[in-house]
PDB file of N, CA and C in Angstrom:
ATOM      1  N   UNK A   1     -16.358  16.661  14.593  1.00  0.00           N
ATOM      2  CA  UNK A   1     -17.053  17.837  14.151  1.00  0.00           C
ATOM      3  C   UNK A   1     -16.564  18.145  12.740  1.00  0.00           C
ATOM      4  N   UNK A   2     -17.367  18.325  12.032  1.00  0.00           N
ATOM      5  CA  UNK A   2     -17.248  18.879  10.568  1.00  0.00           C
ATOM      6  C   UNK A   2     -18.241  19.990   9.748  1.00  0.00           C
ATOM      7  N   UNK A   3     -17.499  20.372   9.752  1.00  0.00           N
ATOM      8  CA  UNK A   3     -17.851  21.731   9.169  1.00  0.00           C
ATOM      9  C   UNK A   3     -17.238  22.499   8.026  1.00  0.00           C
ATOM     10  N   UNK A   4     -17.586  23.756   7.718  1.00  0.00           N
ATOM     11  CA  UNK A   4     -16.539  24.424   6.241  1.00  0.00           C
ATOM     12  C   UNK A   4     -15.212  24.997   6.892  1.00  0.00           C
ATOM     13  N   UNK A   5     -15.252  25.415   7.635  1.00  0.00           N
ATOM     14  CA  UNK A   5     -14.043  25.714   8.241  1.00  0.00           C
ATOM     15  C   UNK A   5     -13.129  24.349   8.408  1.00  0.00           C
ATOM     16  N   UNK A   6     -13.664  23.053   9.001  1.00  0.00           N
ATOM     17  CA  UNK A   6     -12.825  21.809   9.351  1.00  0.00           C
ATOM     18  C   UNK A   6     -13.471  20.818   8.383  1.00  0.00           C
ATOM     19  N   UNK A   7     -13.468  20.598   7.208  1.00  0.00           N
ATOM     20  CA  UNK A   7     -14.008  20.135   6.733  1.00  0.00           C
ATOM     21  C   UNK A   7     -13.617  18.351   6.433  1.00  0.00           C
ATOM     22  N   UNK A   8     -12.951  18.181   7.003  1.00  0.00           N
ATOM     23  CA  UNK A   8     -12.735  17.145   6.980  1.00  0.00           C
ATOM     24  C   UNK A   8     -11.939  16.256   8.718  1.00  0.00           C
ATOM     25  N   UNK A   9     -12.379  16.880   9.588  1.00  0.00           N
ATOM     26  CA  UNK A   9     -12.865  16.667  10.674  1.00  0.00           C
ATOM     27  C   UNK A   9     -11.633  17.163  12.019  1.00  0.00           C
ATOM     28  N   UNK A  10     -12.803  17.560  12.716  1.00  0.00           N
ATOM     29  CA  UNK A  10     -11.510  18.248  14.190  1.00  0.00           C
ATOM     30  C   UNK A  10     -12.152  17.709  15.085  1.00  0.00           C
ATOM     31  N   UNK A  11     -10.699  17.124  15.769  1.00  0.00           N
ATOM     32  CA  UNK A  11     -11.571  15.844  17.364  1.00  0.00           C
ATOM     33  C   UNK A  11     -10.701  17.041  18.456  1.00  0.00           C
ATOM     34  N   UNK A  12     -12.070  17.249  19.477  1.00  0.00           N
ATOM     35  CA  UNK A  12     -11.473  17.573  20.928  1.00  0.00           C
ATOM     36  C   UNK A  12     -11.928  16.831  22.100  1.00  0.00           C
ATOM     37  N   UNK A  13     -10.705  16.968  22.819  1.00  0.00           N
ATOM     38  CA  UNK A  13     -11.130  16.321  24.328  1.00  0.00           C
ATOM     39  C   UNK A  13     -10.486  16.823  25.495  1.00  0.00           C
ATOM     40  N   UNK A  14     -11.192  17.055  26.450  1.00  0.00           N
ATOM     41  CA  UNK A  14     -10.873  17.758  27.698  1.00  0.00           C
ATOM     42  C   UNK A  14     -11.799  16.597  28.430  1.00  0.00           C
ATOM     43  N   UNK A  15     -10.582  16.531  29.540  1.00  0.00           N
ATOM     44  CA  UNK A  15     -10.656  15.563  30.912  1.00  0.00           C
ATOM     45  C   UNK A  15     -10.019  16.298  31.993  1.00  0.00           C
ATOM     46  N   UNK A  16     -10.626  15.580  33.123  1.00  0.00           N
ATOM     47  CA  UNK A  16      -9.984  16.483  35.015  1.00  0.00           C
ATOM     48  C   UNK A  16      -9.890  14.674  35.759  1.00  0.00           C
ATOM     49  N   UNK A  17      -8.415  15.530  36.355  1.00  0.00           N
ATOM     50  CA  UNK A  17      -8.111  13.809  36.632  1.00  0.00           C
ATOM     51  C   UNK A  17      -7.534  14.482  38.072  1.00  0.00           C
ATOM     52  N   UNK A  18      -8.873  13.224  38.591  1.00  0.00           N
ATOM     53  CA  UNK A  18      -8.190  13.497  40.780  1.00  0.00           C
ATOM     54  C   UNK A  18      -7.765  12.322  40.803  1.00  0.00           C
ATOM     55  N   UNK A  19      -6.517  12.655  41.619  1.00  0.00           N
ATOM     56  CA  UNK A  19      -6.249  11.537  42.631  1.00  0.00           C
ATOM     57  C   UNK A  19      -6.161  11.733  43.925  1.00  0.00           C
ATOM     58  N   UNK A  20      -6.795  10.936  44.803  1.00  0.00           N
ATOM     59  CA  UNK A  20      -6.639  10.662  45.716  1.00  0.00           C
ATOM     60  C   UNK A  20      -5.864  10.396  47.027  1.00  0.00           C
ATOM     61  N   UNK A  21      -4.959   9.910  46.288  1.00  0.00           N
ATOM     62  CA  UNK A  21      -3.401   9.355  46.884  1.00  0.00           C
ATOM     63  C   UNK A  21      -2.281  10.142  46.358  1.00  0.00           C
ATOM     64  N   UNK A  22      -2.005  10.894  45.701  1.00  0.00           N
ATOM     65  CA  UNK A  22      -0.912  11.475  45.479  1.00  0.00           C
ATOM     66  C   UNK A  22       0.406  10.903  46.521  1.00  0.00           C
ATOM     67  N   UNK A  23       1.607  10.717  45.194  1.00  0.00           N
ATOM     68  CA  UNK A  23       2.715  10.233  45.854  1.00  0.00           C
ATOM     69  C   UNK A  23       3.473   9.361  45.287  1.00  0.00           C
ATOM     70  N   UNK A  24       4.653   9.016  45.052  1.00  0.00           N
ATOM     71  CA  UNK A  24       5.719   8.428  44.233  1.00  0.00           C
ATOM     72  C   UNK A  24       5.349   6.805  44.549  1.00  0.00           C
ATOM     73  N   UNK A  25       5.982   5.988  43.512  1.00  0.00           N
ATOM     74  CA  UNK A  25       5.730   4.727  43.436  1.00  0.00           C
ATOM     75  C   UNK A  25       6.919   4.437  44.612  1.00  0.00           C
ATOM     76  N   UNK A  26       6.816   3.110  45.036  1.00  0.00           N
ATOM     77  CA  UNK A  26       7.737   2.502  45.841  1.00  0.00           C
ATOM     78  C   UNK A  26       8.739   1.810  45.240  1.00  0.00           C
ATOM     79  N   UNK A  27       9.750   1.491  45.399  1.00  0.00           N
ATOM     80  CA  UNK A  27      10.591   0.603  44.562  1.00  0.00           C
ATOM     81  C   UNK A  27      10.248  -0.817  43.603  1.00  0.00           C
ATOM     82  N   UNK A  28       9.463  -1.733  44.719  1.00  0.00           N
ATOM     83  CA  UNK A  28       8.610  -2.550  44.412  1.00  0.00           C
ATOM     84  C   UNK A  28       7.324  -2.411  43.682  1.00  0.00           C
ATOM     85  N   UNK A  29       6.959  -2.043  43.114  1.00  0.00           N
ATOM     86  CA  UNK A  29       5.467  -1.217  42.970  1.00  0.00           C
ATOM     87  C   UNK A  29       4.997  -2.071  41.627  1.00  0.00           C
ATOM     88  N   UNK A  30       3.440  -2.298  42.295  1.00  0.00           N
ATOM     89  CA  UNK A  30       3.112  -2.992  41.418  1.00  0.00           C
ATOM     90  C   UNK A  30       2.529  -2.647  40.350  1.00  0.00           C
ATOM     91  N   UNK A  31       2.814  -3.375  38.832  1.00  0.00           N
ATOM     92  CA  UNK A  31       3.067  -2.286  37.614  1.00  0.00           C
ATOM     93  C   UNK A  31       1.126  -2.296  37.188  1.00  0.00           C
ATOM     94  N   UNK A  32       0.430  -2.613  37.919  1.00  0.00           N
ATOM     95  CA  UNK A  32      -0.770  -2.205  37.571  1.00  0.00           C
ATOM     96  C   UNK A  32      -1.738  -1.189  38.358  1.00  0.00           C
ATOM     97  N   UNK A  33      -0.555  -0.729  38.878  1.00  0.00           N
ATOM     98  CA  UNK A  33      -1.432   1.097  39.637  1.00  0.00           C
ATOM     99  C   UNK A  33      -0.434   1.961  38.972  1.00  0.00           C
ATOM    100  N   UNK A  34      -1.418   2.961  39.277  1.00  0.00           N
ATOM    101  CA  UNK A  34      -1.075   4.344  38.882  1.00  0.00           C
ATOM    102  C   UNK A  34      -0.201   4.908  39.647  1.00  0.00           C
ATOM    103  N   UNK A  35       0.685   5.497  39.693  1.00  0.00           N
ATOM    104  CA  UNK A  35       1.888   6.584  40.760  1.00  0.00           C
ATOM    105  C   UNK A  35       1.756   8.093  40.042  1.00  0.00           C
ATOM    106  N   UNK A  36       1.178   8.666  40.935  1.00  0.00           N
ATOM    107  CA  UNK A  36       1.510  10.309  40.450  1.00  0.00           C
ATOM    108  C   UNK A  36       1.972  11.287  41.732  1.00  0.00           C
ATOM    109  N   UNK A  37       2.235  12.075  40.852  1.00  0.00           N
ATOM    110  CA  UNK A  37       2.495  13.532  42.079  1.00  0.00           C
ATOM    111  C   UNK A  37       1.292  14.421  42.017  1.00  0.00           C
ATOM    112  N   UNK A  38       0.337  13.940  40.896  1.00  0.00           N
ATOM    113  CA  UNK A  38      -0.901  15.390  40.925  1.00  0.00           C
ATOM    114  C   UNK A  38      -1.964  14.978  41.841  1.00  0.00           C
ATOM    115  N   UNK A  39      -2.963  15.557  42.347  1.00  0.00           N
ATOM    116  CA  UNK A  39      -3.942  15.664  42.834  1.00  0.00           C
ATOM    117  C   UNK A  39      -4.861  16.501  42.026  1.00  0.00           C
ATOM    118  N   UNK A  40      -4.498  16.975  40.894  1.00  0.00           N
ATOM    119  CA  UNK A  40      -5.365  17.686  40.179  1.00  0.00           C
ATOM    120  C   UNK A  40      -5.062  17.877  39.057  1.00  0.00           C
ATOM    121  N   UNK A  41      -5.356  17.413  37.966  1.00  0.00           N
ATOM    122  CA  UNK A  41      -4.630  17.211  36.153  1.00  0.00           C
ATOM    123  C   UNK A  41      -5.716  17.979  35.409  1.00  0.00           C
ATOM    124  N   UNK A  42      -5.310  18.819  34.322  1.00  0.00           N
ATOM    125  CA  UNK A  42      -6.171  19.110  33.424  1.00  0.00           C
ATOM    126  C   UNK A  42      -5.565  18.449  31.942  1.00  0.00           C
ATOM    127  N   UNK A  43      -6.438  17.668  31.140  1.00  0.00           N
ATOM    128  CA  UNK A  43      -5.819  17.659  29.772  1.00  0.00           C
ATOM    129  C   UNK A  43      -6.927  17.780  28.770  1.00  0.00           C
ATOM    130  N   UNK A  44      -6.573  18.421  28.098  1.00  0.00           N
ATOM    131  CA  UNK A  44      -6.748  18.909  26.857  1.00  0.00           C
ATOM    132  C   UNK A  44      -6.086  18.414  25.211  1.00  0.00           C
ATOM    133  N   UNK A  45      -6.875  17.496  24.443  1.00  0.00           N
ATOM    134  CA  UNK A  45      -6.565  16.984  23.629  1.00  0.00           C
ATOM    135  C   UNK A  45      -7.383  17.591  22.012  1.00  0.00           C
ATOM    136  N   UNK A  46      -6.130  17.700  20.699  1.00  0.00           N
ATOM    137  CA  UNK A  46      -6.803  17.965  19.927  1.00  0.00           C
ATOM    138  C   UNK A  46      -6.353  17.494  19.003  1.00  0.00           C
ATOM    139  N   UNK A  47      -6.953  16.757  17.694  1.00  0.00           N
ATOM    140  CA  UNK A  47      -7.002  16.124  16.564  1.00  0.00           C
ATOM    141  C   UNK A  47      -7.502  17.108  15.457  1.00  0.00           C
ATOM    142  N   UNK A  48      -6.290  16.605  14.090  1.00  0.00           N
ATOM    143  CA  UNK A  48      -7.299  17.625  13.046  1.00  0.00           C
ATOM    144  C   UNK A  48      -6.887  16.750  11.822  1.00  0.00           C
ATOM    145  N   UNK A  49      -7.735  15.983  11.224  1.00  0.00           N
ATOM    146  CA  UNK A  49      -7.197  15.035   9.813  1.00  0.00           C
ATOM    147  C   UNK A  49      -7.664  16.238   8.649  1.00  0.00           C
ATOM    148  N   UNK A  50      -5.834  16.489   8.501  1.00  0.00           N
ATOM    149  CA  UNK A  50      -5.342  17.654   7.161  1.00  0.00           C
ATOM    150  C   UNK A  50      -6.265  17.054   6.118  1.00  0.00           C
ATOM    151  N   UNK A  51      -5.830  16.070   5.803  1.00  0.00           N
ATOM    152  CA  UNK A  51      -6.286  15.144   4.550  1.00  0.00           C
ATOM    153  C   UNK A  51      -6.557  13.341   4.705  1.00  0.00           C
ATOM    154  N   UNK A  52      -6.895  12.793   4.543  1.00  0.00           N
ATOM    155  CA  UNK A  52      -6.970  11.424   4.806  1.00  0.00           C
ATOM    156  C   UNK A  52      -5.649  10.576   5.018  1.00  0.00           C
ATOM    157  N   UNK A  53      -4.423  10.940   4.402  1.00  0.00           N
ATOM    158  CA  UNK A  53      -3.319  10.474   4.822  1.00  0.00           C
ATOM    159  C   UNK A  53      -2.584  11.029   6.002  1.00  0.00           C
ATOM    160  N   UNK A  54      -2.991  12.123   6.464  1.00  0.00           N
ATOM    161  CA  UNK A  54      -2.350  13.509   7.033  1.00  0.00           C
ATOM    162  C   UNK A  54      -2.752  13.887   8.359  1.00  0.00           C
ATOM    163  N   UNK A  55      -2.402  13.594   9.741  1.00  0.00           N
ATOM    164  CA  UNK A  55      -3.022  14.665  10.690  1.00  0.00           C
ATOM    165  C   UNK A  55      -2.162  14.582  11.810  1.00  0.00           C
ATOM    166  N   UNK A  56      -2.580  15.988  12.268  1.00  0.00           N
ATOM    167  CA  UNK A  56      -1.872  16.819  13.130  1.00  0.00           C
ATOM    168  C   UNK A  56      -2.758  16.607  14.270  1.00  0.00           C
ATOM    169  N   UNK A  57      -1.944  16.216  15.428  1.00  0.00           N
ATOM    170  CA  UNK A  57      -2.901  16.271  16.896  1.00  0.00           C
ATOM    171  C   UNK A  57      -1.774  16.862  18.246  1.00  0.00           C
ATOM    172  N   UNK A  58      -2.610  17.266  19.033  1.00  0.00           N
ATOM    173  CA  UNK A  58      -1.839  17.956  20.087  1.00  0.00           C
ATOM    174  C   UNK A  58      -2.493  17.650  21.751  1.00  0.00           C
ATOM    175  N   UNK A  59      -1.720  17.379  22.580  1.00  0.00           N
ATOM    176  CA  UNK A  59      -2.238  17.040  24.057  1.00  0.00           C
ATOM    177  C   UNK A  59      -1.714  17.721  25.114  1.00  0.00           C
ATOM    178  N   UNK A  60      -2.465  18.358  25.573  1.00  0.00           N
ATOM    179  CA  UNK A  60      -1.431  19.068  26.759  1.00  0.00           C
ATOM    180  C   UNK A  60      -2.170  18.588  27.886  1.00  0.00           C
ATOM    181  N   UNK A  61      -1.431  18.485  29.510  1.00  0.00           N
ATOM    182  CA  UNK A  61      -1.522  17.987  30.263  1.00  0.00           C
ATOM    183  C   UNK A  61      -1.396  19.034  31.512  1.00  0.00           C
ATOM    184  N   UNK A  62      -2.346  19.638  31.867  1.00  0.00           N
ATOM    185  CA  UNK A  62      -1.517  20.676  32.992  1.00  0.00           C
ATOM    186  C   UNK A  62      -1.777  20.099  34.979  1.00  0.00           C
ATOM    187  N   UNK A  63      -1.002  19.777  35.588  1.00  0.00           N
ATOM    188  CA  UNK A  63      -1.400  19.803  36.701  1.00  0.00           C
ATOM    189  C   UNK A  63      -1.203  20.807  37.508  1.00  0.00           C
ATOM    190  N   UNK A  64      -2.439  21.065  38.317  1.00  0.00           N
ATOM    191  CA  UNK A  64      -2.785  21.972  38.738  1.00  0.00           C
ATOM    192  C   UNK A  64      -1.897  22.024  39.885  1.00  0.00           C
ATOM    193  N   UNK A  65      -1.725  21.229  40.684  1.00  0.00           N
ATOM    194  CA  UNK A  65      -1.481  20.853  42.173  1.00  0.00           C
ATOM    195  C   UNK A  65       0.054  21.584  42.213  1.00  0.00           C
ATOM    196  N   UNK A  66       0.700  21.402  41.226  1.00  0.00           N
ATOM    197  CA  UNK A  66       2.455  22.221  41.187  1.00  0.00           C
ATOM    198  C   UNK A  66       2.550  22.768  40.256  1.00  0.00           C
ATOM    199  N   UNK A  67       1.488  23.345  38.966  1.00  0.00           N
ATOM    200  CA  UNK A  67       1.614  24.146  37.887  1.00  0.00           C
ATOM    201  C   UNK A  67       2.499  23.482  36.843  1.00  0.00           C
ATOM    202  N   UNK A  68       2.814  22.368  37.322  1.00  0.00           N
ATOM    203  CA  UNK A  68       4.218  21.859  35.813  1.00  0.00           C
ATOM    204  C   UNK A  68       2.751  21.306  34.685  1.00  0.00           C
ATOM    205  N   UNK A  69       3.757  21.693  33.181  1.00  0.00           N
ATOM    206  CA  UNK A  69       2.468  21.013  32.351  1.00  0.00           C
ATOM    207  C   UNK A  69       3.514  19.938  31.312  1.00  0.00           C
ATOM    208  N   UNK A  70       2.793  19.425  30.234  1.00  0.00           N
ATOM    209  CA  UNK A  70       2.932  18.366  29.469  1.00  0.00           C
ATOM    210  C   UNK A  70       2.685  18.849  28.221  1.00  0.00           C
ATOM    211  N   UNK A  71       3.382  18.620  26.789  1.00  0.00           N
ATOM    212  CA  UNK A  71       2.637  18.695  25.457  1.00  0.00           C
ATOM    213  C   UNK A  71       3.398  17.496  24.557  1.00  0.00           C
ATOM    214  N   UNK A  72       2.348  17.375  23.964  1.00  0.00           N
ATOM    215  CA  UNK A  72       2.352  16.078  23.070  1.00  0.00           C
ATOM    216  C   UNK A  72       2.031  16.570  21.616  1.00  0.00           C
ATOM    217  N   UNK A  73       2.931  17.347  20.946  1.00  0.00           N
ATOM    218  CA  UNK A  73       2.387  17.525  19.703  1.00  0.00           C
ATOM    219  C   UNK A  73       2.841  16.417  18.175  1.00  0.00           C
ATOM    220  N   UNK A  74       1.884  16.529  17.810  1.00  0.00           N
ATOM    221  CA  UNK A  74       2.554  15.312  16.599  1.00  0.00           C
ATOM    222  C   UNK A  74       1.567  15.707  14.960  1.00  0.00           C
ATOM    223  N   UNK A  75       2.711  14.889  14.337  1.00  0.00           N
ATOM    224  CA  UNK A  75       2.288  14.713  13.146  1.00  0.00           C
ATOM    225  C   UNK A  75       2.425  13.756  12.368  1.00  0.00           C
ATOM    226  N   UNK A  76       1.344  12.727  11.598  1.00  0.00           N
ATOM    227  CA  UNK A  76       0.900  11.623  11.556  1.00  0.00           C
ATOM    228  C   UNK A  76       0.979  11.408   9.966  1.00  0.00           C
ATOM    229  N   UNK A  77       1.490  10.501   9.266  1.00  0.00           N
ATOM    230  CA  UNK A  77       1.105  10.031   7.932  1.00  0.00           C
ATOM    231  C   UNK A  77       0.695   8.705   7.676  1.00  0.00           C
ATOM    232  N   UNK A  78      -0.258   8.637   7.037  1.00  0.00           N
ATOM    233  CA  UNK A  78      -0.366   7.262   6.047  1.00  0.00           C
ATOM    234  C   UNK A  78       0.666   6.431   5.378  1.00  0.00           C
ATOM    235  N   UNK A  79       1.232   6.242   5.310  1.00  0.00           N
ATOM    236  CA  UNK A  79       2.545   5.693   4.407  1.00  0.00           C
ATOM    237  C   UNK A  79       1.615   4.800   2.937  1.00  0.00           C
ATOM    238  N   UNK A  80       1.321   4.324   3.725  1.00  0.00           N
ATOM    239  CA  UNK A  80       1.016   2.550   2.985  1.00  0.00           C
ATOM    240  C   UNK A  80      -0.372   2.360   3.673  1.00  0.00           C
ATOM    241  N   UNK A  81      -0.864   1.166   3.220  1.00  0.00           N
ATOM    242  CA  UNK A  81      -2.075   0.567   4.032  1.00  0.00           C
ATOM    243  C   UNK A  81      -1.837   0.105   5.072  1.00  0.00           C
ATOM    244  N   UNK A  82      -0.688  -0.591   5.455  1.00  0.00           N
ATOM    245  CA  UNK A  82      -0.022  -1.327   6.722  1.00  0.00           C
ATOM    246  C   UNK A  82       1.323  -0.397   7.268  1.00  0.00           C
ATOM    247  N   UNK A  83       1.618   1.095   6.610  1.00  0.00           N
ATOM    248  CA  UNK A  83       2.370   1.738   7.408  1.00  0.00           C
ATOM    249  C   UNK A  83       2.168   3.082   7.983  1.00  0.00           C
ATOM    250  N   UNK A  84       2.168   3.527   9.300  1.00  0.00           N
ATOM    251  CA  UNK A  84       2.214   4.958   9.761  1.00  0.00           C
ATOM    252  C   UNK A  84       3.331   5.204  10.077  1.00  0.00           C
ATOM    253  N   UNK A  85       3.363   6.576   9.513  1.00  0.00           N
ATOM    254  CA  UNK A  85       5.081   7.527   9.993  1.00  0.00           C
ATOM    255  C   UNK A  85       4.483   8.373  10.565  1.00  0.00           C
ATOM    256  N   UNK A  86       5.089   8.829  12.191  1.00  0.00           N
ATOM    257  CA  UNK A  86       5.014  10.160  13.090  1.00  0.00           C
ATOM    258  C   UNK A  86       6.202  10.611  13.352  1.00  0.00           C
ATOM    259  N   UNK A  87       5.644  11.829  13.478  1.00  0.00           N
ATOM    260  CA  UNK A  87       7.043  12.609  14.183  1.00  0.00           C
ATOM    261  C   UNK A  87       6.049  13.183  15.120  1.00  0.00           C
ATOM    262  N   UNK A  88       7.121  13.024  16.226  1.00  0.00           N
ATOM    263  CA  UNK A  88       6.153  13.575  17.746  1.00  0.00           C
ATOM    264  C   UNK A  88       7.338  14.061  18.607  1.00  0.00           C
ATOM    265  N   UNK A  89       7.104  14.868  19.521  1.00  0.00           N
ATOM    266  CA  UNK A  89       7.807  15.169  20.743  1.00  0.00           C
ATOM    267  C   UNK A  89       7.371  15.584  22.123  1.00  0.00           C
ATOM    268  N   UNK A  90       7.548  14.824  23.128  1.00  0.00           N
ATOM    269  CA  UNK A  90       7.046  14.852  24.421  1.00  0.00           C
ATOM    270  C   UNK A  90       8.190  16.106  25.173  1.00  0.00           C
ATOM    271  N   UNK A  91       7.223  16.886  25.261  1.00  0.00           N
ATOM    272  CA  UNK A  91       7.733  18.097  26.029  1.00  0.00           C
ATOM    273  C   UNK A  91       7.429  18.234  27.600  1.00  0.00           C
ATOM    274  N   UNK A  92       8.417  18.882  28.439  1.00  0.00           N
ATOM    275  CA  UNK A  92       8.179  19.235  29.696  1.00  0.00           C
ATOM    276  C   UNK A  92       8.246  20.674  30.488  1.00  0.00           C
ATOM    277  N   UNK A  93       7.584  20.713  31.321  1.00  0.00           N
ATOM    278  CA  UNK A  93       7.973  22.098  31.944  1.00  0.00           C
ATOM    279  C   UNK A  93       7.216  22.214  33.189  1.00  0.00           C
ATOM    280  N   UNK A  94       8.478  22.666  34.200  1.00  0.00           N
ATOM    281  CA  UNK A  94       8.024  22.828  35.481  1.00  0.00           C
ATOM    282  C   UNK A  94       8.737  22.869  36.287  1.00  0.00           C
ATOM    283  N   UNK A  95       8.604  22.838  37.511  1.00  0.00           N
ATOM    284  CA  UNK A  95       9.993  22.691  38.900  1.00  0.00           C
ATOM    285  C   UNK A  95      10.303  21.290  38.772  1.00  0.00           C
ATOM    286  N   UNK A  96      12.117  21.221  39.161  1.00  0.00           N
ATOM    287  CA  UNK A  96      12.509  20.112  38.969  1.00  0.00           C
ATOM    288  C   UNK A  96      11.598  18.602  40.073  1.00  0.00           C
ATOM    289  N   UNK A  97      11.561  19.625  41.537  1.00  0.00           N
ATOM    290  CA  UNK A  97      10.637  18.358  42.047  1.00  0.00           C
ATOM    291  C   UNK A  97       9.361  18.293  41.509  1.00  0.00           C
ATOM    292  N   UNK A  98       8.675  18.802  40.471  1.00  0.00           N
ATOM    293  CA  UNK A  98       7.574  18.585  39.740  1.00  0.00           C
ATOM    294  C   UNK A  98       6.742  17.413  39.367  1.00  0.00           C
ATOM    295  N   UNK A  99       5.656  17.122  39.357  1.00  0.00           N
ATOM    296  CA  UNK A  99       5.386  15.930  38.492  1.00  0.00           C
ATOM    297  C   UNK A  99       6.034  16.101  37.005  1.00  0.00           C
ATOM    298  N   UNK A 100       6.317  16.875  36.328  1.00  0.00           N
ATOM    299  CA  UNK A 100       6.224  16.830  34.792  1.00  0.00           C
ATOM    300  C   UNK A 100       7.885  17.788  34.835  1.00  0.00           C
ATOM    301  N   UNK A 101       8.050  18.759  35.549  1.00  0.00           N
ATOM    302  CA  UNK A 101       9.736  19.332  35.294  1.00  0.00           C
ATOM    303  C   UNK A 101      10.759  18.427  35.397  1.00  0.00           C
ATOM    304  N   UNK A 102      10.659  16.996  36.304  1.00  0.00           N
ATOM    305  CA  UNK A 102      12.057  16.432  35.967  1.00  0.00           C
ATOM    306  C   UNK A 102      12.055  15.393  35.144  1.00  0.00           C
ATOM    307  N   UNK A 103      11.592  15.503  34.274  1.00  0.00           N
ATOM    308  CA  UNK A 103      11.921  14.282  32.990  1.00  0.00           C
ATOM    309  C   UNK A 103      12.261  15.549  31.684  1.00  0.00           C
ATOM    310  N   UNK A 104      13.347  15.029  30.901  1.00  0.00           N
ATOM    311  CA  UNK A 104      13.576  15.268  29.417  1.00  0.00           C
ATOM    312  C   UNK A 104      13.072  15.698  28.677  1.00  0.00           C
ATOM    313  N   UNK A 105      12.798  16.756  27.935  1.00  0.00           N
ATOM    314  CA  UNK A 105      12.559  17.124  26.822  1.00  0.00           C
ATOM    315  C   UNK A 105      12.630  15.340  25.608  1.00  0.00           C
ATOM    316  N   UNK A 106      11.634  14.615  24.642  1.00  0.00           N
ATOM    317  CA  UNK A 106      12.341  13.723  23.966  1.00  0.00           C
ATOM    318  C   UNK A 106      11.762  13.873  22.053  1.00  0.00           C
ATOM    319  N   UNK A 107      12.081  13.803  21.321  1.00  0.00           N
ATOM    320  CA  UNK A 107      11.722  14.220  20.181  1.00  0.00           C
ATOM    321  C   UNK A 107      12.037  12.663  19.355  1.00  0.00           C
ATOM    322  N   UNK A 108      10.837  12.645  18.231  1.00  0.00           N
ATOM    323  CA  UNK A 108      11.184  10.883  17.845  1.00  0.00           C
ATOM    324  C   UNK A 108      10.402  10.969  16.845  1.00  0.00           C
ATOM    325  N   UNK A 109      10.866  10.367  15.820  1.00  0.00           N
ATOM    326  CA  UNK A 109      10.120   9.776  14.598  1.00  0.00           C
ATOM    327  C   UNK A 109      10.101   8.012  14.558  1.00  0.00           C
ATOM    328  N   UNK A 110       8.857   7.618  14.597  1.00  0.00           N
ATOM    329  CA  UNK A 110       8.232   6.136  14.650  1.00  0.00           C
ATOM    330  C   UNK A 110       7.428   6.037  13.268  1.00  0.00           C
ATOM    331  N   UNK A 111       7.748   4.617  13.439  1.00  0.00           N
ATOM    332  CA  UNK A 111       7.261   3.909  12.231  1.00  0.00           C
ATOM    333  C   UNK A 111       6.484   3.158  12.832  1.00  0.00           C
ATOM    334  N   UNK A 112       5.246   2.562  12.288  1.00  0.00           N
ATOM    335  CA  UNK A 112       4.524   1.307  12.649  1.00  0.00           C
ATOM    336  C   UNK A 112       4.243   0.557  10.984  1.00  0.00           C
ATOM    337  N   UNK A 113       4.685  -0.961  11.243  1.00  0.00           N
ATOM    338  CA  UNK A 113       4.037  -1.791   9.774  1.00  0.00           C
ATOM    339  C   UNK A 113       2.781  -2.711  10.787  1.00  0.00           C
ATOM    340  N   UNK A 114       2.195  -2.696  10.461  1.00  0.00           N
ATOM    341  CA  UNK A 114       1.463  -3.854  10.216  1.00  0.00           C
ATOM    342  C   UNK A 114       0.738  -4.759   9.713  1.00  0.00           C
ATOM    343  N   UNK A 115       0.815  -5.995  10.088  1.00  0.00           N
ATOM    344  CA  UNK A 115       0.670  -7.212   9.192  1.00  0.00           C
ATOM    345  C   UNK A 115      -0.126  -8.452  10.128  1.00  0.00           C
TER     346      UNK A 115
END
């Protein structure tokens, strides 16, 4: 979407995610299924390119089923033609038996070259 207010473009996305099966992976578990604790996810995703080298995007994740939620906020540069620099941090919050309360707070700056 672009407009005078966003003039150089704002991405949104909202998704609802069922599962069916709710329930922890097994020890063995095979790494091409899904394992969750929700039965009911809301996420909400948003993009905003500041400037062509420049953008800010944000994801939050709420499941419904135990109220714990998720945020993914970041900020994105151009470096180079073959480099991106982010700084991002995966946030948590919720009850510790939660899908989303017992993992870490983690905060990180990444580089990507490519060639």
């Amino acid at each position: 979407m672009s407009n005078d207010v966003f003039p150089d473009g704002l991405y949104l996305l909202a998704e609802y995610f069922y599962n069916g099966a709710p329930g922890t992976a097994p020890v063995l578990a095979p790494v091409d299924r899904l394992y969750s604790l929700a039965r009911h996810a809301i996420a909400l995703s948003a993009g905003y390119d500041i400037t062509p080298l420049w953008r800010l995007a944000g994801t939050v994740i709420w499941d419904a089923s135990d109220n714990s939620q998720f945020f993914l906020p970041s900020l994105s540069w151009s470096a180079a033609e073959n480099i991106d620099v982010s700084l991002f941090a995966l946030l948590f919050d919720g009850k510790q038996e939660s899908e989303f309360g017992r993992r870490e707070n983690l905060y990180a700056l990444q580089a990507e070259v490519y060639f």
